[in-house]
Protein backbone atom coordinates (compact mmCIF):
# COMPACT_ATOMS: atom_id res chain seq x y z
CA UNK A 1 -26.91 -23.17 38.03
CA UNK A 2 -24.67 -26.18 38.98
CA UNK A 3 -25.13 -29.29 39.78
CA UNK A 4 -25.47 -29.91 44.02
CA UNK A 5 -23.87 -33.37 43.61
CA UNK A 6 -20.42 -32.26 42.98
CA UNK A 7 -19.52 -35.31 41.41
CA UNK A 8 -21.80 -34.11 38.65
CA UNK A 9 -20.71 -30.77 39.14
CA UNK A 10 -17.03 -31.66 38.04
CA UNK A 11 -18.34 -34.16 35.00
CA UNK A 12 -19.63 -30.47 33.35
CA UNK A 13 -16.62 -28.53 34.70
CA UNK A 14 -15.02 -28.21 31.37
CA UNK A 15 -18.24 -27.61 29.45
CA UNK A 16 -19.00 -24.33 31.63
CA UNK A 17 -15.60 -23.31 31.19
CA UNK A 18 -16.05 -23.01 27.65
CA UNK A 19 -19.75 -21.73 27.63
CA UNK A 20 -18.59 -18.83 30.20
CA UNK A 21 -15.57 -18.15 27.41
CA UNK A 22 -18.11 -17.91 24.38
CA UNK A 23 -20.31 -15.45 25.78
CA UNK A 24 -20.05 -11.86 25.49
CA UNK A 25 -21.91 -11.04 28.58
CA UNK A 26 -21.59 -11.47 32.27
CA UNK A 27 -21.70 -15.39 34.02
CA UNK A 28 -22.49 -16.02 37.48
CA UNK A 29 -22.30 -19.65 38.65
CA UNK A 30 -24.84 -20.95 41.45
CA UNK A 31 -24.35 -23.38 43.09
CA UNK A 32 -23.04 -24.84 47.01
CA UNK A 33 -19.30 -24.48 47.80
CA UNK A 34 -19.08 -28.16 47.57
CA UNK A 35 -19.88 -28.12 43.74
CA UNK A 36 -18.15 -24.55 43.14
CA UNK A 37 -14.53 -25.61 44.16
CA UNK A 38 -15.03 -28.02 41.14
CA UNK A 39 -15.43 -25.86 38.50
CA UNK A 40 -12.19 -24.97 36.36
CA UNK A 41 -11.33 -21.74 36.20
CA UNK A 42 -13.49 -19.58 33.52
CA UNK A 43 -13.77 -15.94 34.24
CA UNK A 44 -16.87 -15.89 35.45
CA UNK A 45 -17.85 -13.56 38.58
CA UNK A 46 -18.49 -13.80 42.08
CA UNK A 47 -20.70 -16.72 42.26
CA UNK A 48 -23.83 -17.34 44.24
CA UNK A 49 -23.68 -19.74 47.05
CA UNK A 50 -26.65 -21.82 46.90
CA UNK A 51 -28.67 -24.04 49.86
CA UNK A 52 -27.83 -27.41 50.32
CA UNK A 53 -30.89 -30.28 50.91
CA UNK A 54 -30.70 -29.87 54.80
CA UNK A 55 -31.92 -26.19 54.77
CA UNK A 56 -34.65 -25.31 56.79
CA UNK A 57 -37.65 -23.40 55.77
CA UNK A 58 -36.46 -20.23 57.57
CA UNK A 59 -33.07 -20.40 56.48
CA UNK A 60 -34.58 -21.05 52.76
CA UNK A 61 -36.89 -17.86 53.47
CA UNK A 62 -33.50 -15.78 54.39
CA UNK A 63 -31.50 -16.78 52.04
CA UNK A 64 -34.30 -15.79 49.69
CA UNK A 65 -34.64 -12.52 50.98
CA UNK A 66 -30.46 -12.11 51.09
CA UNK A 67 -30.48 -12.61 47.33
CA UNK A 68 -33.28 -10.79 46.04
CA UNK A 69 -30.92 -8.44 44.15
CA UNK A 70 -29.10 -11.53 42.46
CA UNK A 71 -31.60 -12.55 40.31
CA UNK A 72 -31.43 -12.25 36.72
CA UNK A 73 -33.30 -12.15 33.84
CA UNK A 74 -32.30 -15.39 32.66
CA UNK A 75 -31.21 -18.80 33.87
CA UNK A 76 -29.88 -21.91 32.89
CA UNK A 77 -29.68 -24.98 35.09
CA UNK A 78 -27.09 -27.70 34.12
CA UNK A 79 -28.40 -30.82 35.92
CA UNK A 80 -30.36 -33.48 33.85
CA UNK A 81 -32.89 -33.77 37.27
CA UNK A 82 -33.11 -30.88 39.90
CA UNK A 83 -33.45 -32.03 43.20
CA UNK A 84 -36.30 -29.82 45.08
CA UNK A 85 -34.09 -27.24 46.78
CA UNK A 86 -32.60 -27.40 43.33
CA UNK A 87 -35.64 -26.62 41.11
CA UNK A 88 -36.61 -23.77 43.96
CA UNK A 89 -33.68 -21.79 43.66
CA UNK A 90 -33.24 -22.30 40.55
CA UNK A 91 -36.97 -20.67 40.02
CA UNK A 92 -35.88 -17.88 42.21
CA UNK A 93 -33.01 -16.77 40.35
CA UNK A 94 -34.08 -17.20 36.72
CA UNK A 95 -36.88 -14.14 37.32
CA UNK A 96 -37.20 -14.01 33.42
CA UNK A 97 -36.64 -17.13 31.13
CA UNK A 98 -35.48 -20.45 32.88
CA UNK A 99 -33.57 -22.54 30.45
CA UNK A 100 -33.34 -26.52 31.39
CA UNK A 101 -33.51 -29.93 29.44
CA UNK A 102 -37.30 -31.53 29.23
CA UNK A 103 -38.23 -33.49 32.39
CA UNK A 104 -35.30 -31.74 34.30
CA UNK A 105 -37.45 -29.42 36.41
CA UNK A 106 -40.50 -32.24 37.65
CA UNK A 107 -43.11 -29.43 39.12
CA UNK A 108 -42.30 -27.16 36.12
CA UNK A 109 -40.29 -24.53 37.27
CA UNK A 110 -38.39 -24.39 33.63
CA UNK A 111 -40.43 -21.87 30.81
CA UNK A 112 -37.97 -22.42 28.08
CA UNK A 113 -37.02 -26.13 27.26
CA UNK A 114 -34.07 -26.84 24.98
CA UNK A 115 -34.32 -30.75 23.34
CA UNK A 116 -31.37 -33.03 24.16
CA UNK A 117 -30.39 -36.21 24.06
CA UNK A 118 -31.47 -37.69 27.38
CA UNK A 119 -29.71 -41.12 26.57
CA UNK A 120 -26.18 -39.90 26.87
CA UNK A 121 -24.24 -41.08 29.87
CA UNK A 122 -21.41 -38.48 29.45
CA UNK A 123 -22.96 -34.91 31.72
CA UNK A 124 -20.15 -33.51 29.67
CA UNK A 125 -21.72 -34.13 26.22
CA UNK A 126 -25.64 -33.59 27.66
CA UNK A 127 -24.84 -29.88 28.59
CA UNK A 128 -23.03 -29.06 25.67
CA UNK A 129 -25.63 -30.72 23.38
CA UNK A 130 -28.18 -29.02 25.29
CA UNK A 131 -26.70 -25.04 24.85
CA UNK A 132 -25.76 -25.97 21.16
CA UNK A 133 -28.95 -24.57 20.36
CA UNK A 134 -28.02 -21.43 21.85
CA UNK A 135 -24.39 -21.28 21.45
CA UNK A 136 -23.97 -23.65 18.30
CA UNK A 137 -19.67 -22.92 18.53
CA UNK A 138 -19.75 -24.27 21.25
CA UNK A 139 -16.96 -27.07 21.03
CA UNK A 140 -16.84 -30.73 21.70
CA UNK A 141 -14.43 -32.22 24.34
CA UNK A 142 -11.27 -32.27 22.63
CA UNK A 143 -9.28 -35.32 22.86
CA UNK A 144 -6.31 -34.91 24.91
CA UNK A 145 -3.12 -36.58 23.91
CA UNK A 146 -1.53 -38.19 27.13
CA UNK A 147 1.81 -39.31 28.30
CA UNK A 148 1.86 -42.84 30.07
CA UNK A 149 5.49 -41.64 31.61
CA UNK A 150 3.48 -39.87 35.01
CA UNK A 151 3.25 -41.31 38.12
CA UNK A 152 0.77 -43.49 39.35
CA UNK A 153 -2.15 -41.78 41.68
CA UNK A 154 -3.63 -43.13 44.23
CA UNK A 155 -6.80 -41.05 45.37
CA UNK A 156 -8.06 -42.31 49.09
CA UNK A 157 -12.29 -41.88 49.66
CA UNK A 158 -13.26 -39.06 51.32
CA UNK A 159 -15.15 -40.47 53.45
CA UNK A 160 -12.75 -43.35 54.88
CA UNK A 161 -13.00 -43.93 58.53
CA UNK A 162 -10.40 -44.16 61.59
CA UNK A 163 -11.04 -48.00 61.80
CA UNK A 164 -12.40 -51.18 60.81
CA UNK A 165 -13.11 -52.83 57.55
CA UNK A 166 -13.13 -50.40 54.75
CA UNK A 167 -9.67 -48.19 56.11
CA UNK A 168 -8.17 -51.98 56.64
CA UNK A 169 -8.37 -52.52 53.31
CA UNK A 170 -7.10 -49.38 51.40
CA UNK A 171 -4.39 -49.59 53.95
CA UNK A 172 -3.07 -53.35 52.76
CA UNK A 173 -3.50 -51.84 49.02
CA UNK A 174 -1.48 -48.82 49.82
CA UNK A 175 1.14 -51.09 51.26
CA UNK A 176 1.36 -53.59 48.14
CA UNK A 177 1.24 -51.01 45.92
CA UNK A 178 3.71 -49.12 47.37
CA UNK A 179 5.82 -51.57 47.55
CA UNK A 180 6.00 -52.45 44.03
CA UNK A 181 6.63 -48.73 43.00
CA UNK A 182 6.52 -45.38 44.52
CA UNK A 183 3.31 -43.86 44.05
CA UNK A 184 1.88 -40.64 44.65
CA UNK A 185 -1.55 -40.53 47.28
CA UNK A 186 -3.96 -37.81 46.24
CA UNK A 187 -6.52 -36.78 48.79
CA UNK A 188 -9.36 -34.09 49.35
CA UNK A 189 -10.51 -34.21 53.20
CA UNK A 190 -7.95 -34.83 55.83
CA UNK A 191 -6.55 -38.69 56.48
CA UNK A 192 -7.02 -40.64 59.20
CA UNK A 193 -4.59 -40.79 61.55
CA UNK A 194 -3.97 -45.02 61.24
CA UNK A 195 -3.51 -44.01 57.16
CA UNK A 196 -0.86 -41.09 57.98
CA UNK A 197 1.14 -43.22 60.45
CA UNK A 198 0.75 -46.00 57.55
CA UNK A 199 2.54 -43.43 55.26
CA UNK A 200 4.80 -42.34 57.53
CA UNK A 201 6.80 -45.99 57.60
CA UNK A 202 6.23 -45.76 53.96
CA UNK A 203 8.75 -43.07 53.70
CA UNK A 204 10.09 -41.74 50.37
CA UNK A 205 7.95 -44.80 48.11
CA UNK A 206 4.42 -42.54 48.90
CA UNK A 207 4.21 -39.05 48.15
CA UNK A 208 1.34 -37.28 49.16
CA UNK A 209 -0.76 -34.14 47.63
CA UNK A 210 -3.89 -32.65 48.95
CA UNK A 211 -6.32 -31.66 46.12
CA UNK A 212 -8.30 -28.64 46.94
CA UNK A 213 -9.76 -27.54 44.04
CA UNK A 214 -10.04 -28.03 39.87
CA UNK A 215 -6.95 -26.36 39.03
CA UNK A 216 -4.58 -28.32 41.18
CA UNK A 217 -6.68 -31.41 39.62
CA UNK A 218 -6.45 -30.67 35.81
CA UNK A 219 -3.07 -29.54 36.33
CA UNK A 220 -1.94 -33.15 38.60
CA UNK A 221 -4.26 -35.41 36.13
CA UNK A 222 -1.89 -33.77 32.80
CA UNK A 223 0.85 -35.44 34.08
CA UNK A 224 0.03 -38.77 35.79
CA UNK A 225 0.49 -41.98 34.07
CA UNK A 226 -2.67 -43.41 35.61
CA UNK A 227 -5.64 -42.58 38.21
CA UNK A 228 -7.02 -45.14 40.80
CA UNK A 229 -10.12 -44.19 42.94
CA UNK A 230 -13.28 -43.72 44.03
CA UNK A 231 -16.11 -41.85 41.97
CA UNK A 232 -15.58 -37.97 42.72
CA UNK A 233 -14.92 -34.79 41.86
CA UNK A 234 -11.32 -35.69 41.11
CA UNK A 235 -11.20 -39.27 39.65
CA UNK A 236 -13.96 -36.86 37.22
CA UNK A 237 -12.05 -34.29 36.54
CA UNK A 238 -8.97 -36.56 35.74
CA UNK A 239 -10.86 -38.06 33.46
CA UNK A 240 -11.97 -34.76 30.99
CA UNK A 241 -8.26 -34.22 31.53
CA UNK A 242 -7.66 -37.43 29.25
CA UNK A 243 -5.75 -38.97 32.23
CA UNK A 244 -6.73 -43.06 32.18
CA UNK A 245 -8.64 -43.61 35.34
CA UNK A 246 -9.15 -46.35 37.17
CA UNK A 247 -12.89 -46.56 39.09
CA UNK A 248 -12.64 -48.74 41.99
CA UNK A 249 -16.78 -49.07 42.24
CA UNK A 250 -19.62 -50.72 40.55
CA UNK A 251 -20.19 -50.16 37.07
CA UNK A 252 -22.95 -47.00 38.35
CA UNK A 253 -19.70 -45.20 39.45
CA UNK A 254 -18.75 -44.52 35.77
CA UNK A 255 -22.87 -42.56 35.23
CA UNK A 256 -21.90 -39.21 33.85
CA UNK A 257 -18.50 -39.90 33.05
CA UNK A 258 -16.77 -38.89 29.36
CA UNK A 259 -17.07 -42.04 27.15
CA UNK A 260 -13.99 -42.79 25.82
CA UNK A 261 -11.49 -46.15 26.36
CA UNK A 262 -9.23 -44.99 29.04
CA UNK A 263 -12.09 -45.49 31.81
CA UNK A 264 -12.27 -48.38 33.15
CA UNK A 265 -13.79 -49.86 36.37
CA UNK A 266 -13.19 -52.44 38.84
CA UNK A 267 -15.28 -54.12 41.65
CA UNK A 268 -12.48 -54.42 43.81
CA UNK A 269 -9.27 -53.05 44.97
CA UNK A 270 -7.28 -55.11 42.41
CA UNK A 271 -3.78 -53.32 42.67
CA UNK A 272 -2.24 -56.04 40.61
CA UNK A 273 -4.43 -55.43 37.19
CA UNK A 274 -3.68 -52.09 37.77
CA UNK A 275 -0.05 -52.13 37.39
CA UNK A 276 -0.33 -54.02 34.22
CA UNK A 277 -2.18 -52.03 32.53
CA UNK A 278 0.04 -48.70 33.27
């Protein structure tokens, strides 16, 4: 069972890849759509769309009653800290043995705990210590070797509005950046209009690429020179990849991210520091 943040979701996206790959059985993964389009690729089968927080009882009591005949015998949940809906779906689908980490389930829900090392800031390294016990094959994140040739990507919040403040600022970075080298924009959710129109008299120094799921991100992240954004899914997955990423946050936005020196973060949008360090 996944992660509902999908930020968190993506940070253990290459872990489940290669826990689905080591077992002999049949995977499903559980989790909302939000969270699902984040996990890489890994053979496992139709997976089980999940509830998000704003469910109401008698949509929780359907969607019980809709997946009575996808439980299993046993479960594992792959969040440090379940969230309530969390914790009561993930109760309903494990019917047998529920595997989490100690203090992950707080009213209990979990029969079988597995002992890991709560102090580790990397998701990626917590799950995998965590099904060691079960799975002791199970590999470490490999270090990726990574060309500094790609271009530079610029990934745009998700949540940016039409107007004012915030979308005034990303739009004079665009522009500066831009117009010391073509870079490429990398986005999830559609733009706002004044941010098209910006790239529009931009012409040929932006390129643009819409990221829609894990693939297209592991696959982009392989060959970029360096990442700028926000914390998400992508700027996460771009990181596993090895790609050096560039947080534009406070140092929280890094929680859950590998730990390894081609992260770093930045409290503002400092385009210029950026460039030097490509």
């Amino acid at each position: 069972m996944l992660p509902s943040d999908p930020v968190q979701a993506a940070l253990i996206s290459l872990a489940i890849g290669d826990l689905c790959r080591s077992l002999a059985f049949p995977v499903r993964l559980a989790g909302p759509p939000s969270s699902l389009r984040w996990i890489a690729e890994c053979g496992a089968g139709i997976p089980i769309q999940t509830p998000d927080s704003k469910v109401s009882p008698r949509e929780f009591a359907e969607w019980l009653e809709y997946n009575r005949a996808h439980r299993a015998d046993w479960s594992l949940l792959a969040t440090p800290r379940a969230f309530p809906i969390e914790e009561a779906v993930f109760y309903w689908l494990g019917g047998g043995g529920r595997i989490a980490a100690p203090n992950s389930c707080p009213r209990g829900s979990a029969n079988i705990l597995l002992t890991s090392d709560r102090n580790l800031s990397s998701l990626d390294t917590f799950l995998r210590n965590l099904v060691h016990v079960i799975r002791p094959q199970l590999p470490n994140l490999p270090t990726k070797k990574h060309s500094p040739q790609g271009p530079l990507v610029l990934e745009l919040p998700d949540d940016l509005p039409e107007k004012g403040h915030l979308n005034r600022r990303w739009a004079t970075a665009i522009t500066e950046l831009a117009t010391a080298k073509p870079i490429l924009l990398a986005h999830s959710d559609p733009l706002p209009t004044s941010i098209m129109n910006l790239l529009r008299s931009l012409g040929s120094r932006v390129a643009i690429t819409h990221l829609a799921n894990a693939s297209e991100t592991l696959k982009l992240a392989k060959h970029a020179g360096i990442w700028m954004g926000p914390r998400s899914p992508t700027t996460a997955l771009a990181s596993l990849a090895g790609c050096p990423v560039k947080l534009i946050g406070s140092p929280k936005s890094s929680w859950g991210f590998p730990e390894n020196s081609t992260l770093t973060i930045s409290g503002k949008i400092d385009w210029h520091e950026s460039q030097e360090s490509v």
